[in-house]
N, C-alpha and C. Protein backbone atom coordinates (compact mmCIF):
# COMPACT_ATOMS: atom_id res chain seq x y z
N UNK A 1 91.80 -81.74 -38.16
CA UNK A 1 92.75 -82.83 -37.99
C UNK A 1 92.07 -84.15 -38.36
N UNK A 2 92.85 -84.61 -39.08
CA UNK A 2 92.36 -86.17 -39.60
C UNK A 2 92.66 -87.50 -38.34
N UNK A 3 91.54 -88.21 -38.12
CA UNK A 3 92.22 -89.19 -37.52
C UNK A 3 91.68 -90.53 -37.80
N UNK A 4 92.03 -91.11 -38.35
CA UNK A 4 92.06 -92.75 -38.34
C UNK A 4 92.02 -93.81 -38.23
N UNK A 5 91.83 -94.70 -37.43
CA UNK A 5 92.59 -95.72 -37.05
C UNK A 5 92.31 -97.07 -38.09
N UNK A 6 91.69 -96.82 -38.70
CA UNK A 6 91.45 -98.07 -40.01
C UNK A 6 90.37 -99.11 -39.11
N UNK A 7 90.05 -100.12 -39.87
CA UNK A 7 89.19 -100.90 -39.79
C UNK A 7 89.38 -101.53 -37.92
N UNK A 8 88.39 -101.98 -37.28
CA UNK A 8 88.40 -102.69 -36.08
C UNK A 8 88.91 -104.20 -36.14
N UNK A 9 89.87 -104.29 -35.17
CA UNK A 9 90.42 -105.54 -35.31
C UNK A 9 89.44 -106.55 -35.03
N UNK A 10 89.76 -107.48 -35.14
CA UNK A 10 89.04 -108.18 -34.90
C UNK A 10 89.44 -109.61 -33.79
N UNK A 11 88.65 -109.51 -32.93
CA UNK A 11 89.52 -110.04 -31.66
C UNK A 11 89.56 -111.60 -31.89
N UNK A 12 90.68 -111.91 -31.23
CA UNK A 12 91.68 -113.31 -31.55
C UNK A 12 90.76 -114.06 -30.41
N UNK A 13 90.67 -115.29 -31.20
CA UNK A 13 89.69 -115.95 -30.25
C UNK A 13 90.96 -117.35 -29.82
N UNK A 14 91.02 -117.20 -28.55
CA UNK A 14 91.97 -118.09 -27.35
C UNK A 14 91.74 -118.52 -26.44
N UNK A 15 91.90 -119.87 -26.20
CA UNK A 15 91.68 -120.55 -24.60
C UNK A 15 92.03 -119.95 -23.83
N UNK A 16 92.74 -118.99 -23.53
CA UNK A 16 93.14 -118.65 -21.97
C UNK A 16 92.54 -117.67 -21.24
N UNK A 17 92.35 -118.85 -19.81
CA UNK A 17 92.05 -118.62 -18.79
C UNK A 17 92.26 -117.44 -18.13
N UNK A 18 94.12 -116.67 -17.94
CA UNK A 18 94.67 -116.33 -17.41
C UNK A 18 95.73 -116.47 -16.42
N UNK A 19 95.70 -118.15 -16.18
CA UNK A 19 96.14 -118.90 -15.35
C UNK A 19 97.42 -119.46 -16.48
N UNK A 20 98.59 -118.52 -16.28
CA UNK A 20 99.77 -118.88 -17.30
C UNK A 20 100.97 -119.09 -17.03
N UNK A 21 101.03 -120.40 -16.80
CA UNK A 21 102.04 -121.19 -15.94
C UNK A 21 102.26 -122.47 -16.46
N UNK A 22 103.26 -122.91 -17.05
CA UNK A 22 103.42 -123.94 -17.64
C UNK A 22 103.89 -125.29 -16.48
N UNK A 23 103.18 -126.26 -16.70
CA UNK A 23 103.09 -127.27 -15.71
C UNK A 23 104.67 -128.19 -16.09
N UNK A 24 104.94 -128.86 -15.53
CA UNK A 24 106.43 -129.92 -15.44
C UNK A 24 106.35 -130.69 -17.06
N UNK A 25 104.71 -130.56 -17.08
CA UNK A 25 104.48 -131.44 -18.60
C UNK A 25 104.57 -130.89 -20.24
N UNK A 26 105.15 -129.67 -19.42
CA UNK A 26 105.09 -128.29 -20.70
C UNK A 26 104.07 -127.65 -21.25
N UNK A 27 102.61 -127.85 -20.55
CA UNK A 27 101.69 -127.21 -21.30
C UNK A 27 101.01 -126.29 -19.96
N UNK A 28 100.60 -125.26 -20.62
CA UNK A 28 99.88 -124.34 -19.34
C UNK A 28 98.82 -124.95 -18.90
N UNK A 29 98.70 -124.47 -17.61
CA UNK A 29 98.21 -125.23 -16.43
C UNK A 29 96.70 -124.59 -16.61
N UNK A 30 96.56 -123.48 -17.44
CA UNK A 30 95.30 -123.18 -17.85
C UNK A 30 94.55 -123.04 -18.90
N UNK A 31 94.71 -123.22 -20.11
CA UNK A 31 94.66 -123.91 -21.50
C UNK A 31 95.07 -124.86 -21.95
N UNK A 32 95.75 -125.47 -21.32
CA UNK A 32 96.59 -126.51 -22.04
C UNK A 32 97.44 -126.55 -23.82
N UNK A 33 97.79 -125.60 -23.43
CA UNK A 33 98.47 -125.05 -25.12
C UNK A 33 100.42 -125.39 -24.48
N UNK A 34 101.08 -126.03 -25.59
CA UNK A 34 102.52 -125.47 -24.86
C UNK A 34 102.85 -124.55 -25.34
N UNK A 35 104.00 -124.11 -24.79
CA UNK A 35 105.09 -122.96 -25.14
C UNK A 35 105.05 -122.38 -26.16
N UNK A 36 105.37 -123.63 -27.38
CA UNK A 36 105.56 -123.29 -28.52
C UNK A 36 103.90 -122.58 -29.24
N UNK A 37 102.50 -123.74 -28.86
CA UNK A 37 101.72 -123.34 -29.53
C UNK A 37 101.62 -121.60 -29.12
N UNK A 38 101.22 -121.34 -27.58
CA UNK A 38 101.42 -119.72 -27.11
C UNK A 38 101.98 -118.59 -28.40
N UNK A 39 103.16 -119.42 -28.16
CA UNK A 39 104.23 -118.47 -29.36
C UNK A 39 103.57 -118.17 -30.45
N UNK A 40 102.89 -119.30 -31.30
CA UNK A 40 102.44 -119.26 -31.88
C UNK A 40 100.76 -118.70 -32.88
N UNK A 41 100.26 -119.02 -31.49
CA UNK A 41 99.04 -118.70 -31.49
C UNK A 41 98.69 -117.67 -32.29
N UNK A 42 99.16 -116.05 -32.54
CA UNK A 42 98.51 -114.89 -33.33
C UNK A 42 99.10 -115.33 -34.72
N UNK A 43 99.67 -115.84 -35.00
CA UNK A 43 99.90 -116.47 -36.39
C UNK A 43 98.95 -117.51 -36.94
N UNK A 44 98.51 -118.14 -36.22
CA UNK A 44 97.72 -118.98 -36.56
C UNK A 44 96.43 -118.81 -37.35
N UNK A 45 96.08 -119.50 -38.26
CA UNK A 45 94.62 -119.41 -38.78
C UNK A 45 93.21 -119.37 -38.09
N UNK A 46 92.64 -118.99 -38.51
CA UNK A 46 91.41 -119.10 -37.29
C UNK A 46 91.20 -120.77 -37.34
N UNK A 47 91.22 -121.43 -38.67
CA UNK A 47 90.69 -123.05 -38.72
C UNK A 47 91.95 -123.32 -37.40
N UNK A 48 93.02 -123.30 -37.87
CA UNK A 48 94.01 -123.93 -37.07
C UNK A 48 93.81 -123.99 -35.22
N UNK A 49 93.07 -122.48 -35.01
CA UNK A 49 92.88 -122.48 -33.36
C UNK A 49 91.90 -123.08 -33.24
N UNK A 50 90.57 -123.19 -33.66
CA UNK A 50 89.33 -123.66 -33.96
C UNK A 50 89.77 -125.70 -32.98
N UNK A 51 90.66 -125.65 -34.76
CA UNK A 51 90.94 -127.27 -34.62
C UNK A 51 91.73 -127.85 -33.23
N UNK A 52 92.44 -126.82 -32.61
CA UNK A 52 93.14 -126.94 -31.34
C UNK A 52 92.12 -126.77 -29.90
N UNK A 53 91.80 -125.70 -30.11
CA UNK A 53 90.41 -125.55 -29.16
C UNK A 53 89.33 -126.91 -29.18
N UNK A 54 88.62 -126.97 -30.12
CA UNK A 54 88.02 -128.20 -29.98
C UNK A 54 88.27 -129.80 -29.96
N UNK A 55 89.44 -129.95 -30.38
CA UNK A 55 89.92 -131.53 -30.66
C UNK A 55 91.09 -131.57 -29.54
N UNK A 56 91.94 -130.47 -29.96
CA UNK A 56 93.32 -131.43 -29.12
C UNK A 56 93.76 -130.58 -27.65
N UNK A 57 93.34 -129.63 -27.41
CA UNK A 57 93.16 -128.89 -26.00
C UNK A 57 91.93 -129.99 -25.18
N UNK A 58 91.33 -130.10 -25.18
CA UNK A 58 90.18 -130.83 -24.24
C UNK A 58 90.81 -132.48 -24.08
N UNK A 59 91.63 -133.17 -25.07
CA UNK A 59 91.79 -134.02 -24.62
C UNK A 59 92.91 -134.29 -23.73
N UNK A 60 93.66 -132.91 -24.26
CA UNK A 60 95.05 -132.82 -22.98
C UNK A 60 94.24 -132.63 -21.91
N UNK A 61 93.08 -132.03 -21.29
CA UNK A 61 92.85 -131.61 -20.39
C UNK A 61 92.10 -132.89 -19.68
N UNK A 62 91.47 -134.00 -20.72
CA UNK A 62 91.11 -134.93 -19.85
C UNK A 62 92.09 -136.34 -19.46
N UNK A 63 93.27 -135.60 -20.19
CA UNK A 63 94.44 -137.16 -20.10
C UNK A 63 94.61 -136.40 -18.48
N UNK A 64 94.97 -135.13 -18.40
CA UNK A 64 95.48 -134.46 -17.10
C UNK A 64 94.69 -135.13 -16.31
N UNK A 65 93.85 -135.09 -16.48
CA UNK A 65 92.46 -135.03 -15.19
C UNK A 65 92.03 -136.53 -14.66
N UNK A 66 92.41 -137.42 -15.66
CA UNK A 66 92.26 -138.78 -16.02
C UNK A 66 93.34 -139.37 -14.63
C-alpha cells in the first residue's frame, strides 16, 4: 500500500496567544489582530504577517496599555 502525504507543511507563523476574544475596540484581547485581519491571516504572505507582527500589532498593544 502506497501512502503519501506530500511535502510537510510548513507552519504559519501567528501572534496568538490563545486568549481569543475580541475587546469593545475590535481587536483581540490577545494579539491584537481584528476580526477581519484573523480572517485573513492564512492568506496572507509571510512579508505581510512579518510586517503586522513587528510594526503594527505592538503598537496597538502599546496605545492599549498607554
Amino acid at each position: 500500500m502506497f501512502n503519501w502525504s506530500g511535502p510537510a507543511a510548513k507552519p504559519l507563523m501567528t501572534p496568538c496567544i490563545g486568549i481569543c476574544q475580541l475587546g469593545d475596540d475590535g481587536l483581540c484581547e490577545g494579539c491584537f489582530r481584528s476580526g477581519d485581519e484573523i480572517a485573513a491571516w492564512a492568506s496572507l504572505s509571510d512579508a505581510e504577517r512579518t510586517r503586522l507582527m513587528d510594526e503594527i500589532l505592538p503598537g496597538r498593544e502599546a496605545s492599549r496599555a498607554g
